[in-house]
Protein backbone atom coordinates (compact mmCIF):
# COMPACT_ATOMS: atom_id res chain seq x y z
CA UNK A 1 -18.78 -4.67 -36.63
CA UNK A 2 -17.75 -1.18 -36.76
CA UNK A 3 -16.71 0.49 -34.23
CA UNK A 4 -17.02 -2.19 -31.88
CA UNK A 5 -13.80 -2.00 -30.35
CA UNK A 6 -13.95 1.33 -29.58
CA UNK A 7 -17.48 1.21 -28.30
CA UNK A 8 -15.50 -1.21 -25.45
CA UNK A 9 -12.78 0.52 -24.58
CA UNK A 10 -15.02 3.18 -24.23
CA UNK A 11 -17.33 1.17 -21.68
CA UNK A 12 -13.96 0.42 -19.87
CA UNK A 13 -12.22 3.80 -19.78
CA UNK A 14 -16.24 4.70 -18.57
CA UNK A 15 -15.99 1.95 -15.65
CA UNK A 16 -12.23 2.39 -14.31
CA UNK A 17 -13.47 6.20 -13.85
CA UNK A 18 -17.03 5.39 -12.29
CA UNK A 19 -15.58 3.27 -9.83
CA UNK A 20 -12.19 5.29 -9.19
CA UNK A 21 -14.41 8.17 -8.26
CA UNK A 22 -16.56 6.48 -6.17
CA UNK A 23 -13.92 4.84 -4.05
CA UNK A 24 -11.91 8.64 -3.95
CA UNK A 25 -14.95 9.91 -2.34
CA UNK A 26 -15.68 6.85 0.04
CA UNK A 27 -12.09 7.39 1.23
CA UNK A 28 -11.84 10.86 1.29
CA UNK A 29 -15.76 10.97 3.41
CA UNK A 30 -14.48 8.20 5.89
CA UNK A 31 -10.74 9.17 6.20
CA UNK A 32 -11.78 12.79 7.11
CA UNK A 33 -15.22 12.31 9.28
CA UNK A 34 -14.56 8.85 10.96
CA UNK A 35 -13.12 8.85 14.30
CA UNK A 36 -9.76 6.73 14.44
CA UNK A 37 -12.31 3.50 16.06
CA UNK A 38 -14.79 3.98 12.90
CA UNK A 39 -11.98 4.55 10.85
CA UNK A 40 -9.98 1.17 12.11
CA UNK A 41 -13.14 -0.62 11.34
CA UNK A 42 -13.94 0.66 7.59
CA UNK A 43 -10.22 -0.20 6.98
CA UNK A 44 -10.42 -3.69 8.50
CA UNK A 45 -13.27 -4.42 6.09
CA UNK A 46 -10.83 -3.79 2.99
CA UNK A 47 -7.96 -5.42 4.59
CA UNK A 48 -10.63 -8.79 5.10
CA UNK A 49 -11.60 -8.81 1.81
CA UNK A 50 -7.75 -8.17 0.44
CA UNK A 51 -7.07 -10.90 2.81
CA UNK A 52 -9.25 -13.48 0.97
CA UNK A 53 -7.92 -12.44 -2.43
CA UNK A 54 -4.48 -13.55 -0.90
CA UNK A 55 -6.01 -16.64 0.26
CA UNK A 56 -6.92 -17.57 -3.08
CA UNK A 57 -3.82 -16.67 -4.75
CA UNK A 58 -1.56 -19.11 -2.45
CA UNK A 59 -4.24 -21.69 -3.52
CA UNK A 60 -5.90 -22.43 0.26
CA UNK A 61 -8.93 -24.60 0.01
CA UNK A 62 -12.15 -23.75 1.38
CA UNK A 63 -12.22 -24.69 5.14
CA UNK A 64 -8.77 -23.09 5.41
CA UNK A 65 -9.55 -19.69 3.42
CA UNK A 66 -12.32 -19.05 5.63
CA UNK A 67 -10.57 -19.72 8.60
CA UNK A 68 -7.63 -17.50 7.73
CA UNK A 69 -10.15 -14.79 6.52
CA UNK A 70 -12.06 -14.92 10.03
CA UNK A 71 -7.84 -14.89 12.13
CA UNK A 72 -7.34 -11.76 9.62
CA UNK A 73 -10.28 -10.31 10.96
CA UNK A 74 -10.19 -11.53 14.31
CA UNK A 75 -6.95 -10.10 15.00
CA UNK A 76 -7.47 -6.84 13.54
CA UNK A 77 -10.99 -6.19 15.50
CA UNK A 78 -9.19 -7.39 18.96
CA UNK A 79 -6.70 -4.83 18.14
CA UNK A 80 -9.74 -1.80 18.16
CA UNK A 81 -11.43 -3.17 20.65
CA UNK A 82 -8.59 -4.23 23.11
CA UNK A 83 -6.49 -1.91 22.33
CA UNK A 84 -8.49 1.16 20.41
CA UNK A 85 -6.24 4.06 18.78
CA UNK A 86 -7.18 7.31 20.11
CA UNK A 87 -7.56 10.80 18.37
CA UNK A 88 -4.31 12.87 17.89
CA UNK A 89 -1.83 9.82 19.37
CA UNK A 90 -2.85 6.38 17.25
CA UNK A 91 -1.88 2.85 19.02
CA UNK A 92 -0.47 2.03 21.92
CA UNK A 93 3.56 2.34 20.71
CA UNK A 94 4.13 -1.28 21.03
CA UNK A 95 1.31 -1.91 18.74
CA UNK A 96 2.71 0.06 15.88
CA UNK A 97 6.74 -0.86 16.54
CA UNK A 98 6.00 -4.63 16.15
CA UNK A 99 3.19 -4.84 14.06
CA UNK A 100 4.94 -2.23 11.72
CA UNK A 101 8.38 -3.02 12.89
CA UNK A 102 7.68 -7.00 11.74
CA UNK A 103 6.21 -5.83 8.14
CA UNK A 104 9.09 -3.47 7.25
CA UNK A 105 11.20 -6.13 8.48
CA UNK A 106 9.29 -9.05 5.90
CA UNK A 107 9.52 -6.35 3.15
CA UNK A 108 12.83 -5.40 3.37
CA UNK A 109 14.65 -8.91 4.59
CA UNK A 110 12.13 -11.17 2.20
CA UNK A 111 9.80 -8.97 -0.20
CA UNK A 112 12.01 -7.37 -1.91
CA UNK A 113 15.11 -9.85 -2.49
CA UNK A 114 12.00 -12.13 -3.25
CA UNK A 115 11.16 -9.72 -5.90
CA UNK A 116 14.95 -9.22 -7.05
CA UNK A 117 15.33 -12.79 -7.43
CA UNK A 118 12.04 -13.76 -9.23
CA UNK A 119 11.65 -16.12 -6.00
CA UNK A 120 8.16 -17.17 -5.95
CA UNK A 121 6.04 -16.63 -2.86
CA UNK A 122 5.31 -18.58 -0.01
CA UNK A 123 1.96 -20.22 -0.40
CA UNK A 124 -0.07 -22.54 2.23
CA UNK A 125 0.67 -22.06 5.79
CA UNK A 126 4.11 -20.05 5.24
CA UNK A 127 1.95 -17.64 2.82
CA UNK A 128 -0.76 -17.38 5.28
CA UNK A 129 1.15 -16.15 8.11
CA UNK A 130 3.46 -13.97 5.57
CA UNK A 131 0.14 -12.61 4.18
CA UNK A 132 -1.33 -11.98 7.74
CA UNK A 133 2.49 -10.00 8.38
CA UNK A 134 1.84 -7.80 5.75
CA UNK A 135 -1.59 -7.10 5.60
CA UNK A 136 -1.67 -6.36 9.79
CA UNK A 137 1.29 -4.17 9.32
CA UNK A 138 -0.70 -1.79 6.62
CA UNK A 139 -3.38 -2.31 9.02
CA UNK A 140 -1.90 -0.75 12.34
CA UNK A 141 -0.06 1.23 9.47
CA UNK A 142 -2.78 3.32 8.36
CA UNK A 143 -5.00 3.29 11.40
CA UNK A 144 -1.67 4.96 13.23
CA UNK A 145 -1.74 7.39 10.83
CA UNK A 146 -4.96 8.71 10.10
CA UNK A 147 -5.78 9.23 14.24
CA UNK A 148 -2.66 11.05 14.05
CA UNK A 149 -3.73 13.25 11.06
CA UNK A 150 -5.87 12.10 8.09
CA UNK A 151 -3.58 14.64 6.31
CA UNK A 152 -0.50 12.32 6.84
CA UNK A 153 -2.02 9.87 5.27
CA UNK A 154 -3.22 11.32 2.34
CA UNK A 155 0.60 12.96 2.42
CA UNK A 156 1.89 9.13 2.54
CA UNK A 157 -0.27 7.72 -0.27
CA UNK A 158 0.25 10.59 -2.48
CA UNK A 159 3.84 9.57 -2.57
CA UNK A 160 2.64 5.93 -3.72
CA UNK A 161 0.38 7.46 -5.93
CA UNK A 162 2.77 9.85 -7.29
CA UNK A 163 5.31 7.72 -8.44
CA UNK A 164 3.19 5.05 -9.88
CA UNK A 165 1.81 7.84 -12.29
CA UNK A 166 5.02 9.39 -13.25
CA UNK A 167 6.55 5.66 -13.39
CA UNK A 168 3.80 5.06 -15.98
CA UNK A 169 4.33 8.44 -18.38
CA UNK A 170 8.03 8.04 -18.22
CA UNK A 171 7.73 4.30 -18.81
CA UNK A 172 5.53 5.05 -21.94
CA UNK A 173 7.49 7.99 -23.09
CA UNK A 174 11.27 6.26 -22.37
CA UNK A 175 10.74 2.96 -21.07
CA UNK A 176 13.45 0.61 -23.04
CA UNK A 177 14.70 -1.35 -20.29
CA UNK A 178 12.96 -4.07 -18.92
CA UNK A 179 12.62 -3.85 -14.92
CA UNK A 180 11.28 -7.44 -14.34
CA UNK A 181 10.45 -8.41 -17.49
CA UNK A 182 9.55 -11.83 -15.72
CA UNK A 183 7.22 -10.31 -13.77
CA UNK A 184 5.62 -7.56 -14.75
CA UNK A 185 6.87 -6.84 -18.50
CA UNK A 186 5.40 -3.83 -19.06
CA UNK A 187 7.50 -1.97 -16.07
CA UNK A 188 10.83 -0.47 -17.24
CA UNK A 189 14.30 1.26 -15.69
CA UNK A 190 13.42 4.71 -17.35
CA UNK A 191 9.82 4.45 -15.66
CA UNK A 192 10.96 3.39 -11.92
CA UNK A 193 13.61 6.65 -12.26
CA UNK A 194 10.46 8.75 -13.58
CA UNK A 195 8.71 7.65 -10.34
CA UNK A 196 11.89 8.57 -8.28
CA UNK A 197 12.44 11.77 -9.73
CA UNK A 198 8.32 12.88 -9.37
CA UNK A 199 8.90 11.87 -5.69
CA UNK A 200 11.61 13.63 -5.10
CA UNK A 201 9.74 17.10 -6.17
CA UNK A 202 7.28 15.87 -4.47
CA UNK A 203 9.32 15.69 -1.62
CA UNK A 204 10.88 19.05 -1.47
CA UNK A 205 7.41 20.47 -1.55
CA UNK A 206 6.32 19.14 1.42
CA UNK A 207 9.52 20.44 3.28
CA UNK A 208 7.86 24.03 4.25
CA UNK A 209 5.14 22.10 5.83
CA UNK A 210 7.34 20.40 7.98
CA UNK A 211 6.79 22.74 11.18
CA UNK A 212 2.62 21.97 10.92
CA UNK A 213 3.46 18.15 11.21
CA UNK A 214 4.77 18.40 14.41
CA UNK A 215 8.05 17.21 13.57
CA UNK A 216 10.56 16.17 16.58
CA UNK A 217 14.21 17.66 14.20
CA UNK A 218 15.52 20.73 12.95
CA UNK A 219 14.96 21.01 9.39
CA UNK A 220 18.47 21.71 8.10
CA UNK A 221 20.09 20.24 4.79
CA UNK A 222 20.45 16.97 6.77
CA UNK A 223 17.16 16.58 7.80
CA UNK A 224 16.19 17.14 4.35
CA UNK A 225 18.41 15.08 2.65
CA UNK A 226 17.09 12.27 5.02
CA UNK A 227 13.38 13.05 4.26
CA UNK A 228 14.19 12.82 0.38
CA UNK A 229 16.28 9.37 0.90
CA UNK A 230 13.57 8.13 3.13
CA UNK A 231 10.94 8.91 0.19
CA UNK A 232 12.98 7.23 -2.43
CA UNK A 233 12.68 4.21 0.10
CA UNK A 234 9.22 4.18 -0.01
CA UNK A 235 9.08 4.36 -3.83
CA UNK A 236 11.59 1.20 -3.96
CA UNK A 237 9.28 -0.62 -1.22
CA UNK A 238 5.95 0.54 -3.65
CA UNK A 239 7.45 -1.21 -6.72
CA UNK A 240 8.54 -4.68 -4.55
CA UNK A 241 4.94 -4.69 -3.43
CA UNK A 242 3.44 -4.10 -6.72
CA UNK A 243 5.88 -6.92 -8.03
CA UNK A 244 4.83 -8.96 -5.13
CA UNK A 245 1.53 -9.10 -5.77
CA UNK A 246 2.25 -9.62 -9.26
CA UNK A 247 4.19 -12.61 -8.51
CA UNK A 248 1.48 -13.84 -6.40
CA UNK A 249 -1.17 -13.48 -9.47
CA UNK A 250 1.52 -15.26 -11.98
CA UNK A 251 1.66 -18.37 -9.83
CA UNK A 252 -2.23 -18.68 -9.32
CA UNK A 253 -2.29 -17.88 -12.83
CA UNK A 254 -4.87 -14.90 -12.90
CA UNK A 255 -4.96 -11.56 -14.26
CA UNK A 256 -6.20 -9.71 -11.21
CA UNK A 257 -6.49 -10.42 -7.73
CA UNK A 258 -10.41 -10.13 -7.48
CA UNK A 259 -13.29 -8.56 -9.10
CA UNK A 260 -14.47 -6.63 -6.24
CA UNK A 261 -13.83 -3.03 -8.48
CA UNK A 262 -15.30 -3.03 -11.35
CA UNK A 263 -12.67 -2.03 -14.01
CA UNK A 264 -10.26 -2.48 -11.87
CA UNK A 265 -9.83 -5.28 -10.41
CA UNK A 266 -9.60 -6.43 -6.63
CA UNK A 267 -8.13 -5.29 -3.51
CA UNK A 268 -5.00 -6.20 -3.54
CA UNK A 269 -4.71 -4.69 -7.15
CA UNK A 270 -5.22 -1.28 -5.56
CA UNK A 271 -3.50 -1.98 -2.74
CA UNK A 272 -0.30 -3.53 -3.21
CA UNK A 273 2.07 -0.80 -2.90
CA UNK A 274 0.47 1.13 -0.12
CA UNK A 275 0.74 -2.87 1.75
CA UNK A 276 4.15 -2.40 1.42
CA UNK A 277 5.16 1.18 2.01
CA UNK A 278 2.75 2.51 5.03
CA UNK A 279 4.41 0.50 7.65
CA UNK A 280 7.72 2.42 7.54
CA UNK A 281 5.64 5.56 7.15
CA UNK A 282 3.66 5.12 10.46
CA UNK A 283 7.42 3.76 12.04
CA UNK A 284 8.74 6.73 10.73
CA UNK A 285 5.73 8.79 12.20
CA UNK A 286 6.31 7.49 15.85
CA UNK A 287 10.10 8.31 15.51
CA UNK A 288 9.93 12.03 14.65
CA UNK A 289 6.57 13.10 14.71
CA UNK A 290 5.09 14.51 18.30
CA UNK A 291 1.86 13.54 18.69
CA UNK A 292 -1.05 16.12 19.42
């Protein structure tokens, strides 16, 4: 039939927007007008559902899916309610340095050599617990941040955001070399080093605002030069948890982690990199950023 095909991508291209605009403004409304208790709870709700989208991927059966949905949630409501962030200063420090501290840790000691090595993840109990690691580290992560400033947040995502776009032109216009072709074959060299090089402009631009962030150093070349290294960090940590996830989806053998977004996917497709970069962001923020 004629036109057919095109009719299809068309309903597609029509979706992916629809939905990508509805969950901008959802983010943007709550991130902006929720208090950091509100906030903690709208975030809990996505990290729940991301958390039974990992539950299926590691291939948990029914009783134990929903009891590792209900410890995800469990544990991330006794946080807010035991323990509730408050405006201008987040968590309680010890909150964020082990709950962060122990995610940046799994990334950096497990995700990423995982990733490196094409070393499938841990599923049953060992992916449960690594799953409830990572998805309470975003967690305190990005509750930390946004009662600190919801600008820091959308400052921290951008640079997720950022280079997965620029990875994705530069892949398309350059890409020759594979980056895990066993993986994720469409990702190449020339499109990680597009992402790099869009975050560090990126980067540099957010230098003058330094001062308004509250930051506890000088800004001098060394400062900088730190700041830009730290933000290529975050862009290597963005791609492991993108190829993380994408691991996890190759063993259950699924194209997507859910179909909770229409056109996109689920959770976890949306969130993968953010899971793995905003833990050393909000570590990062309790080092050198004075709270208000």
């Amino acid at each position: 039939m004629p036109g057919a095909p095109t009719t299809v991508v068309s309903s597609v291209v029509a979706t992916r927007v629809a939905t990508a605009a509805v969950l901008v403004v959802a983010v943007l409304a709550a991130l902006f007008m929720l208090p950091p208790y509100g906030w903690g709870f709208a975030v809990l709700a996505v990290i729940t559902a991301g958390a039974h989208e990992w539950g299926r991927l590691i291939g948990l059966t029914s009783k134990a899916l929903v009891a590792f949905v209900a410890v995800t949630f469990i544990i991330g409501a006794g946080l807010i309610v035991l323990a509730p962030p408050i405006p201008g200063s987040g968590w309680p420090h010890p909150v964020v340095a082990v709950a962060c501290g122990v995610a940046t840790l799994f990334w950096i000691a497990l995700g990423v050599p995982s990733v490196v090595r094409n070393r499938p993840p841990a599923a049953g109990l060992a992916g449960a617990v690594t799953a409830i690691v990572v998805l309470m580290g975003a967690f305190v992560a990005v509750v930390e941040l946004q009662a600190r400033s919801p600008w820091i947040v959308l400052a921290a995502m951008a640079i997720v955001w950022i280079a997965d776009t620029a990875a994705f032109f530069a892949g398309c216009r350059f890409g020759k070399h594979k980056l895990a072709p066993l993986i994720s074959p469409g990702k190449s060299w020339e499109g990680a080093f597009g992402g790099v090089a869009a975050v560090i402009v990126y980067a540099l631009l957010l230098v003058p605002l330094a001062s308004r962030a509250d930051i506890r150093a000088p800004i001098n070349a060394s400062s900088i030069a730190l700041w830009i290294v730290f933000a290529i960090a975050l862009t290597a940590l963005s791609i492991a948890g993108d190829l993380y996830e994408s691991m996890l989806k190759r063993r259950a053998g699924v194209k997507d982690s859910g179909t909770l977004l229409p056109g996109h996917g689920g959770i976890l497709d949306r969130t993968d990199a953010l899971l793995a970069a905003m833990p050393a962001v909000a570590l990062a923020a309790l080092a050198f950023v004075t709270p208000t």
